[in-house]
Protein backbone atom coordinates (compact mmCIF):
# COMPACT_ATOMS: atom_id res chain seq x y z
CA UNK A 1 24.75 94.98 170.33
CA UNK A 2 23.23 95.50 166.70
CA UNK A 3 21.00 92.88 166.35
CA UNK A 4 22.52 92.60 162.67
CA UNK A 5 26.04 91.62 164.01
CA UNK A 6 26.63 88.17 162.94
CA UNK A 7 27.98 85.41 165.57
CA UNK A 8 30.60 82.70 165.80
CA UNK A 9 31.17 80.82 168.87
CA UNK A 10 34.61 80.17 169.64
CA UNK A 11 33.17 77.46 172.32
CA UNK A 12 30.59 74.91 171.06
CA UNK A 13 30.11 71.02 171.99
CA UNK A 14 28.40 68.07 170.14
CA UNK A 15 26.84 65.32 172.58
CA UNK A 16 28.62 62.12 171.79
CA UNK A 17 26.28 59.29 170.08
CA UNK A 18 26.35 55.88 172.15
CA UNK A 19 27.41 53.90 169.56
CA UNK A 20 30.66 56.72 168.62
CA UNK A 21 33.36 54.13 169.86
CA UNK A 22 31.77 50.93 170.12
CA UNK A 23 30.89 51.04 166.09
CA UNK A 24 35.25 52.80 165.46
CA UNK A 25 36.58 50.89 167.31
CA UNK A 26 37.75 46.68 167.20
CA UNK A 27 40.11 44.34 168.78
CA UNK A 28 41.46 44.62 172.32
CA UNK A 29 40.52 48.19 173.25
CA UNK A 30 36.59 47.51 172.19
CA UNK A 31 35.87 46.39 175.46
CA UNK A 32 37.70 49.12 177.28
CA UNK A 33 36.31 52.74 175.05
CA UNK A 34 33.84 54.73 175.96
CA UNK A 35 30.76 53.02 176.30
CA UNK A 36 26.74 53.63 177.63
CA UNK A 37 25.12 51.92 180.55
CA UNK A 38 21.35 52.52 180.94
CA UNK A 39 20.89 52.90 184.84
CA UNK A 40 18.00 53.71 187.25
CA UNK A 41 18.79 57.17 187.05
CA UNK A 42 19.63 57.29 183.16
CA UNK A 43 22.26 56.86 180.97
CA UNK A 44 26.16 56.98 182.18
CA UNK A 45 28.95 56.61 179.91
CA UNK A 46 32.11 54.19 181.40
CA UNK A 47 35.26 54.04 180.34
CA UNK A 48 37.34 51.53 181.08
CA UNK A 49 34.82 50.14 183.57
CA UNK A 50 34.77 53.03 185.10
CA UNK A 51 31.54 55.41 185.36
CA UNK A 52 32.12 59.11 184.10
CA UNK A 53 29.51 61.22 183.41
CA UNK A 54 25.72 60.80 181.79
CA UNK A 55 24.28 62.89 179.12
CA UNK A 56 24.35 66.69 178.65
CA UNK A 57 22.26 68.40 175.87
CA UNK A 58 19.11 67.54 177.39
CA UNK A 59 18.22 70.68 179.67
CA UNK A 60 19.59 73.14 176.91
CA UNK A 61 18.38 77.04 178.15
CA UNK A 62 16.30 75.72 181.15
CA UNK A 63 18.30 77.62 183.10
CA UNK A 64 16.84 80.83 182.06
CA UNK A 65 13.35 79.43 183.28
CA UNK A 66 13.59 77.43 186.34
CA UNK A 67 16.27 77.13 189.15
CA UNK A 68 19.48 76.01 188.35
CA UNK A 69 20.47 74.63 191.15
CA UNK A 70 17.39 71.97 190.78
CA UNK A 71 18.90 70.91 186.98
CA UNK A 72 19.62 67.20 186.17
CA UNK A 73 22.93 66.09 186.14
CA UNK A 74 21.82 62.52 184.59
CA UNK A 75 19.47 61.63 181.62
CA UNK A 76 18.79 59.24 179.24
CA UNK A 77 20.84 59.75 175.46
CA UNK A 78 16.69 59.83 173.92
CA UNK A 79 16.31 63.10 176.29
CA UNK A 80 19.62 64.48 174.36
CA UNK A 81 18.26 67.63 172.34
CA UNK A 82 19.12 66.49 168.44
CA UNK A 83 20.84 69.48 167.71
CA UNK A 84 23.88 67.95 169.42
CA UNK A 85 24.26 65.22 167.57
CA UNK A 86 23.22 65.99 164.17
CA UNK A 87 24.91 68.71 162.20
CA UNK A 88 22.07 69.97 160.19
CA UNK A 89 20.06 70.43 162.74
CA UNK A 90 22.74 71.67 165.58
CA UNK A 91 23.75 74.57 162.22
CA UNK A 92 19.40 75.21 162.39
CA UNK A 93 19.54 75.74 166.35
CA UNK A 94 22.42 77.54 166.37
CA UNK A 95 20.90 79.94 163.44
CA UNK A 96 18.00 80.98 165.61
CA UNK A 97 20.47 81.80 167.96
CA UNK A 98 22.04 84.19 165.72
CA UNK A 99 25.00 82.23 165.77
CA UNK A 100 26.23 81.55 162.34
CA UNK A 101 29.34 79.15 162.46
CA UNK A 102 30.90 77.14 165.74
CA UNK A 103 34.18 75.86 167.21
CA UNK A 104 33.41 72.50 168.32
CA UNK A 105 34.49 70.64 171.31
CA UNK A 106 33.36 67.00 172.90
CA UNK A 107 31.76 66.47 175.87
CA UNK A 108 32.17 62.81 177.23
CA UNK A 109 35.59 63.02 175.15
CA UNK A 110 36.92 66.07 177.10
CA UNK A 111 37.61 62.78 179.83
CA UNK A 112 39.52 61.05 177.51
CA UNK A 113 42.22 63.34 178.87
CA UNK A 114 42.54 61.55 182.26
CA UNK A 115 42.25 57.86 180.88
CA UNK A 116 45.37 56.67 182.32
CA UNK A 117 46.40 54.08 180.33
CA UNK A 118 47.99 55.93 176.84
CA UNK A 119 46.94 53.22 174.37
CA UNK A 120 43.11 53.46 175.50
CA UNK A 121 44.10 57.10 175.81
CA UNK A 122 44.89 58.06 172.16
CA UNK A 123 42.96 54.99 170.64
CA UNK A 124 39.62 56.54 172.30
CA UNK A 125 40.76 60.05 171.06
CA UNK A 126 41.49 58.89 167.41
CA UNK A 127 37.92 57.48 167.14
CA UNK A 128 36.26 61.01 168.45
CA UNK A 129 38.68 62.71 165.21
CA UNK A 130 37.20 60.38 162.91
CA UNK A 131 33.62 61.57 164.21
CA UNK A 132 33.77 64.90 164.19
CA UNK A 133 35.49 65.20 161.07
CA UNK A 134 32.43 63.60 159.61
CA UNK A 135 30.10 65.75 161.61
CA UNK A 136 31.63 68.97 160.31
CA UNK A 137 32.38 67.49 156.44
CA UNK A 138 28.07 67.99 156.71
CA UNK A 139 28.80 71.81 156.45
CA UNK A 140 32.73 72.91 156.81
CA UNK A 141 32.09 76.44 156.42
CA UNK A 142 29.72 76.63 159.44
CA UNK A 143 31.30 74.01 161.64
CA UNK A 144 34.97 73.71 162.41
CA UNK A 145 35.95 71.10 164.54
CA UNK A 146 38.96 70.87 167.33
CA UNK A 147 41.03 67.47 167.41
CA UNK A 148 41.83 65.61 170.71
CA UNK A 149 45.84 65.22 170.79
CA UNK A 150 47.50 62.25 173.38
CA UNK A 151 50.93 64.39 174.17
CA UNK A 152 52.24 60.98 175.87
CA UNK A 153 54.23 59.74 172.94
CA UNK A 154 55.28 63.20 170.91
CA UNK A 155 55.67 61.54 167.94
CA UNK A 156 52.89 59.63 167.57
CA UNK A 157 50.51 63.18 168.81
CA UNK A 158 52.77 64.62 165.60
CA UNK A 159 51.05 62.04 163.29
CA UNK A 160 47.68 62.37 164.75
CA UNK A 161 47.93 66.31 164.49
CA UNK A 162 48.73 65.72 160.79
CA UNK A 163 46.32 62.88 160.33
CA UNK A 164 43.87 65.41 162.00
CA UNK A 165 44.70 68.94 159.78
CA UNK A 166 44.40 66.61 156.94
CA UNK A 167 40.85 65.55 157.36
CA UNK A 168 39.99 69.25 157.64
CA UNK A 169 39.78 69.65 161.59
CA UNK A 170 40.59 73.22 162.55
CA UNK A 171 42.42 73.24 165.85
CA UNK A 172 43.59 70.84 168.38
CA UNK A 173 43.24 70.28 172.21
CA UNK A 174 45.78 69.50 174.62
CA UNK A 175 45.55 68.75 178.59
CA UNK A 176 45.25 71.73 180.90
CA UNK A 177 46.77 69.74 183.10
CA UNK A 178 50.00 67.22 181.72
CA UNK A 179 51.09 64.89 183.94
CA UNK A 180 53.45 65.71 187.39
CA UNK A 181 57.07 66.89 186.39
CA UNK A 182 55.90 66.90 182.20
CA UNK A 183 54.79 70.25 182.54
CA UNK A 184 54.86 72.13 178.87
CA UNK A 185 58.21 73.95 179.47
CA UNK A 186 60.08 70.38 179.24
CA UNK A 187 61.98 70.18 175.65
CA UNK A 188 60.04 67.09 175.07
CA UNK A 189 57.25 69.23 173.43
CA UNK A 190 59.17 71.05 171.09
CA UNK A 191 58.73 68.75 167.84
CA UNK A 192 54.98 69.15 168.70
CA UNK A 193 55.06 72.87 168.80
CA UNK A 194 56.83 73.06 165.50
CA UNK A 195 53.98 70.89 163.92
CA UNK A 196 51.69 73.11 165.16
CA UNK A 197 53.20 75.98 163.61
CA UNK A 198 53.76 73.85 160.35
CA UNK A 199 50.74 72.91 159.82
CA UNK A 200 48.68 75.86 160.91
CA UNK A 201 46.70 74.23 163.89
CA UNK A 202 45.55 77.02 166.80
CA UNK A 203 46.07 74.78 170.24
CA UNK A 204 43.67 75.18 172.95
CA UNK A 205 43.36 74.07 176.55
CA UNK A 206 39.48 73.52 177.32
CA UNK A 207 38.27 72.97 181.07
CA UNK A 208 38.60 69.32 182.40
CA UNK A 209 41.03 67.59 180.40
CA UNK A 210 43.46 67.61 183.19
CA UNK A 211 46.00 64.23 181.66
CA UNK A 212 46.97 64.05 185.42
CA UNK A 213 43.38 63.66 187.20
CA UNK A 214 44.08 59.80 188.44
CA UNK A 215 44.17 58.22 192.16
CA UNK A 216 46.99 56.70 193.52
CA UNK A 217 45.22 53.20 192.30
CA UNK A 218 45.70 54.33 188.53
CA UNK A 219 41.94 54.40 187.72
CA UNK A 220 40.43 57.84 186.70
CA UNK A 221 38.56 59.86 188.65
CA UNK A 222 35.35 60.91 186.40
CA UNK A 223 32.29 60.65 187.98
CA UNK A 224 30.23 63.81 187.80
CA UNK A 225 28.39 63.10 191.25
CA UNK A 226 31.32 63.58 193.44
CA UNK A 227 32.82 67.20 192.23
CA UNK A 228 33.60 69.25 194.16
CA UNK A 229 32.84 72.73 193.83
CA UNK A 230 36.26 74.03 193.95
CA UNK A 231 36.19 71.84 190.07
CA UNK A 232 34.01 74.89 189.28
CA UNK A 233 35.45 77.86 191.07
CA UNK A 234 39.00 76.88 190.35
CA UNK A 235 38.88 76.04 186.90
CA UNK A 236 41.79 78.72 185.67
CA UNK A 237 44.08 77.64 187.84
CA UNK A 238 45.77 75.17 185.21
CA UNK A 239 45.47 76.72 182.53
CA UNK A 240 47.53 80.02 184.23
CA UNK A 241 50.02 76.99 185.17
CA UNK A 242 50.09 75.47 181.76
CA UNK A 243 50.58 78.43 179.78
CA UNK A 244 52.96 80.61 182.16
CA UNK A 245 55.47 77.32 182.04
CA UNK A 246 55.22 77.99 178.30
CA UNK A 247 55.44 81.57 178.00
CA UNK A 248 58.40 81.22 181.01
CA UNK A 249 60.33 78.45 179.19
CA UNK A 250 60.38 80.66 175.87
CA UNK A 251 58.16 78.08 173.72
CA UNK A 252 56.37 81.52 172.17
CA UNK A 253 60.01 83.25 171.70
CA UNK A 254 61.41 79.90 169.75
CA UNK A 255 58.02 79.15 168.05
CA UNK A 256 56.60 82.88 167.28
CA UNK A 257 53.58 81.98 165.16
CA UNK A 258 52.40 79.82 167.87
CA UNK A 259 48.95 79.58 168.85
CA UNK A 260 47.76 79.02 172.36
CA UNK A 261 44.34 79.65 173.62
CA UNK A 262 42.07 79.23 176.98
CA UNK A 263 38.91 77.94 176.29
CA UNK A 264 35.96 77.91 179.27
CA UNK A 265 38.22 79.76 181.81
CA UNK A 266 36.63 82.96 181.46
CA UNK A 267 38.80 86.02 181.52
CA UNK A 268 38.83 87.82 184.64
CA UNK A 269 41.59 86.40 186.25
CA UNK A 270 44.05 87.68 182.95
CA UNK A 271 44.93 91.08 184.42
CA UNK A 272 46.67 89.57 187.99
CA UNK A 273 48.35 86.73 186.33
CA UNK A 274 49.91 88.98 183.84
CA UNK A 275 51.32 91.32 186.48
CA UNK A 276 52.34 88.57 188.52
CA UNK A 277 54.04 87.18 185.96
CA UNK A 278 55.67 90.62 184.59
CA UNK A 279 56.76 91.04 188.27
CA UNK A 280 57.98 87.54 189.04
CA UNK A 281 60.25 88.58 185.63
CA UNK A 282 61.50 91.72 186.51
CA UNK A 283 61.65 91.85 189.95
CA UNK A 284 62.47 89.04 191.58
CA UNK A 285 66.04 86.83 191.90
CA UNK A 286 66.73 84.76 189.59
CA UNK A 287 66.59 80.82 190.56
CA UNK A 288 68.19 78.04 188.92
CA UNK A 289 68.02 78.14 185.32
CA UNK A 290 65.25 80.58 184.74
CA UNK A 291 64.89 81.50 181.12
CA UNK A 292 65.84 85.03 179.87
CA UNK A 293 64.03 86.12 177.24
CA UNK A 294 66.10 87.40 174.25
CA UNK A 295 64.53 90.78 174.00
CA UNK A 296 65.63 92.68 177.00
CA UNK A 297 62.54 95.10 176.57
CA UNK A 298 60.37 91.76 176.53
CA UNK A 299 58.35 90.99 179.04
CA UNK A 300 55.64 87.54 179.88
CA UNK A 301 52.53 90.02 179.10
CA UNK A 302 53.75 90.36 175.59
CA UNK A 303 54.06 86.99 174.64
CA UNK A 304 51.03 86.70 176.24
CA UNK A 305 49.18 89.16 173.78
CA UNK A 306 51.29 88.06 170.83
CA UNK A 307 50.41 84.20 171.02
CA UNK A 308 47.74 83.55 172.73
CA UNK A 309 43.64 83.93 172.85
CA UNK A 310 40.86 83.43 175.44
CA UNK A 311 37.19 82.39 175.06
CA UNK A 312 34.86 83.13 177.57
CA UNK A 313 31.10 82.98 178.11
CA UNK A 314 29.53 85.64 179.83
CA UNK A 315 32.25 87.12 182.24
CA UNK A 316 31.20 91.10 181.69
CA UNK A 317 34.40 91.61 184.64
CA UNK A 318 36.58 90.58 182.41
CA UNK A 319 35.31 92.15 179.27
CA UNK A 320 35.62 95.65 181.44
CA UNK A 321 39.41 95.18 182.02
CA UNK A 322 39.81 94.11 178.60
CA UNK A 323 42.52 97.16 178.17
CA UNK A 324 44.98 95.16 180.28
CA UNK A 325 45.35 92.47 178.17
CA UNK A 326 43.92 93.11 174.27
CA UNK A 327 40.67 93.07 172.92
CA UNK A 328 42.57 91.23 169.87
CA UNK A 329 43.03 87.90 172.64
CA UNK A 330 38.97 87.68 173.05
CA UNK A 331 36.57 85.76 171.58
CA UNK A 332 33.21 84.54 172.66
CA UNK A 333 31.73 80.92 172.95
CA UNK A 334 27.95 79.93 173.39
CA UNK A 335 28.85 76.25 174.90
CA UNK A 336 25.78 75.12 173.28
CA UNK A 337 24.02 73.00 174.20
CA UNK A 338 25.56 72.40 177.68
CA UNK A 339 23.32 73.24 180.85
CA UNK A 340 25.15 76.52 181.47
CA UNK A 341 24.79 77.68 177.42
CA UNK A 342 23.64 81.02 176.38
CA UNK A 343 21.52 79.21 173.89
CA UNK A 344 18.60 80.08 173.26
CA UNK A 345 18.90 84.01 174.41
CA UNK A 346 23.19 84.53 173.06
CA UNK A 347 22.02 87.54 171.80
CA UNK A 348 20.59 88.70 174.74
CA UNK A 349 23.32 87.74 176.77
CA UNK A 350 26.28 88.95 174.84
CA UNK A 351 24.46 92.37 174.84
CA UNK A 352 24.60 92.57 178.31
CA UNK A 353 28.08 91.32 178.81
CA UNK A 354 29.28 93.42 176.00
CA UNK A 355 26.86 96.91 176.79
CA UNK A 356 29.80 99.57 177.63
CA UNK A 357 32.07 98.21 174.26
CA UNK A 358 32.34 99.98 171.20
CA UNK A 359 30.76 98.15 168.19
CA UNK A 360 34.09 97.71 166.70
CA UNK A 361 35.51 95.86 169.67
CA UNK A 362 32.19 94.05 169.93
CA UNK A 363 32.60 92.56 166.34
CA UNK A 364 36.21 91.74 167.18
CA UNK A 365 35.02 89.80 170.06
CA UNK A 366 32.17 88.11 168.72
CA UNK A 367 32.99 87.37 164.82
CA UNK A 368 36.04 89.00 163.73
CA UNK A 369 38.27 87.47 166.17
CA UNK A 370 37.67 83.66 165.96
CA UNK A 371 36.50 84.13 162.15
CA UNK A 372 41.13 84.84 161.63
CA UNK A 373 42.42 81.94 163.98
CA UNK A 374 39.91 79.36 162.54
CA UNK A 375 39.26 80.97 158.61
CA UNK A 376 35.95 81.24 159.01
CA UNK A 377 34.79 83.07 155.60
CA UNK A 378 32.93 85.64 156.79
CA UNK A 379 31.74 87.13 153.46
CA UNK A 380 30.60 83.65 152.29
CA UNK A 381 28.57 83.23 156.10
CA UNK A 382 27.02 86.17 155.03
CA UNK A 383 26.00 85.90 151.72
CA UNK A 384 24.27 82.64 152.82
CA UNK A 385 22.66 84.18 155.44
């Protein structure tokens, strides 16, 4: 890759303050937000009561160095790397980096998704807006931040999308997973869709914020200690659930400049999916009340590459069978400054994943791309470069 070619990341995460609910939010849900414990071990966030997950942030690019199967999964928030909290200096790190402007996702918020009360649910989420609205107002050309949207009451995630757009957040995230039998083909959605489209807000579906991951008891199921590994090796199995029940149902066909993207999925399993799904449309019986699409030349595939877009991390498989699905539907992520981030060799990286594609396609993939969804101004990044 030239060494010249500037970088956004599609895929970028602050590390949640303690304090980020406890100081937004008052009355009867104070007790019950998102809150720190300081443990033996380190730090753990609970919500609810219930223990999620401890600090990321902390271990940023160690695993270029040392083993990563002997990394931390627990640390103290005054281990946290201060590039994840604080926007001038995240903007420095990620400018060594080469990367000049970020998407940015949560962390400990991603589990606000599976909080399975909807109050606590959308109350928690509304505080995590108001933050990273702030944390991108620092520098709004370089950072562009994605709102957390509560689909449980459509109305209500209607005025929070609005509430959100208006504050100057770029995008917003819904579950990869919605609840059992409120899968994204059910007409409930549609309002929300049209909003979308109204107020030009990309949606994305980022790994782990499944709405459905609950016990039988009601209480989530967060805590980082007890994955399992098919959490890891499994992750695209939602989101090829969640957005086939869209493409299926027609949302893309009623709602045409509708934005859907996968975000930390990686890309490789596209090309099956998309025949499967082609196939499952062309050549099998029809069931029930499958949906036909208008277009009788139209096929899944093509709402696929007409709607939607993909951000991966370093999956070179997928870049290679890029053909089957559309350069145009890529766009690369850093995940700084998780454990698994490029950071601090992205560069490096993303010339190896991207060694066998044309410059062209490589600046589609790694600027050009996520620069159109999100109106990033590339001239201006540049000039201040």
């Amino acid at each position: 890759m030239n060494p010249n070619t500037m970088m956004i990341s599609s895929d970028s995460h602050i590390i949640e303050p303690p304090d980020l609910w406890t100081e937004r939010v008052t009355g009867p849900m104070a007790e019950r937000v998102p809150q720190v414990r300081r443990e033996p071990g380190g730090d753990w966030w609970y919500i609810d009561g219930q223990r999620s997950m401890s600090f990321l942030g902390f271990q940023t690019g160690n695993r270029f160095d040392q083993d990563p199967t002997k990394l931390r999964i627990e640390a103290s928030f005054d281990e946290v790397r201060p590039g994840a909290y604080d926007p001038a200096k995240f903007i420095a790190d990620n400018l060594t980096d080469g990367v000049a402007a970020s998407v940015i996702y949560p962390s400990e918020a991603l589990l606000a998704y599976s909080i399975p009360d909807p109050e606590l649910c959308s109350v928690t989420m509304a505080a995590y807006n108001d933050f990273i609205a702030e944390f991108c107002a620092h520098d709004p050309m370089r950072l562009k931040g994605i709102a957390l949207i509560n689909l449980d009451d459509i109305e209500e995630a209607v005025a929070e999308l609005t509430r959100c757009r208006n504050m100057g957040l770029a995008g917003a995230m819904v579950s990869v997973m919605p609840p059992a039998g409120q899968g994204y083909d059910q007409p409930r959605y549609e309002p929300f869709w049209s909003a979308a489209v109204d107020l030009d807000v990309p949606l994305s579906m980022h790994v782990a914020t499944g709405r459905a991951l609950t016990s039988a008891s009601g209480q989530g199921k967060n805590d980082v200690r007890v994955v399992t590994e098919a959490a890891f090796y499994l992750q695209d199995h939602f989101v090829r659930k969640s957005l086939g029940e869209m493409i299926f149902s027609g949302v893309f066909e009623r709602h045409p400049d509708l934005r859907v993207g996968s975000v930390e999925h990686e890309v490789g399993w596209i090309p099956f999916w998309l025949f499967q799904m082609d196939y499952c449309y062309t050549d099998r019986p029809l069931r029930g009340d499958w949906h036909r699409f208008t277009d009788p030349d139209a096929r899944p595939s093509h709402f696929f590459s007409s709607n939607c877009f993909v951000s991966f991390q370093e999956d070179a498989v997928g870049v290679r069978v890029r053909d089957t699905f559309g350069t145009h539907t890529l766009m690369w992520g850093s995940d700084y400054p998780h454990t698994e981030s490029t950071f601090p060799r992205s560069r490096e990286v993303v010339a190896e994943t991207l060694a066998d594609v044309p410059d062209v396609e490589q600046q589609m993939i790694v600027r050009d791309n996520c620069a159109a969804l999100y109106d990033f101004d590339v001239s201006r990044l540049a000039a201040d470069s």
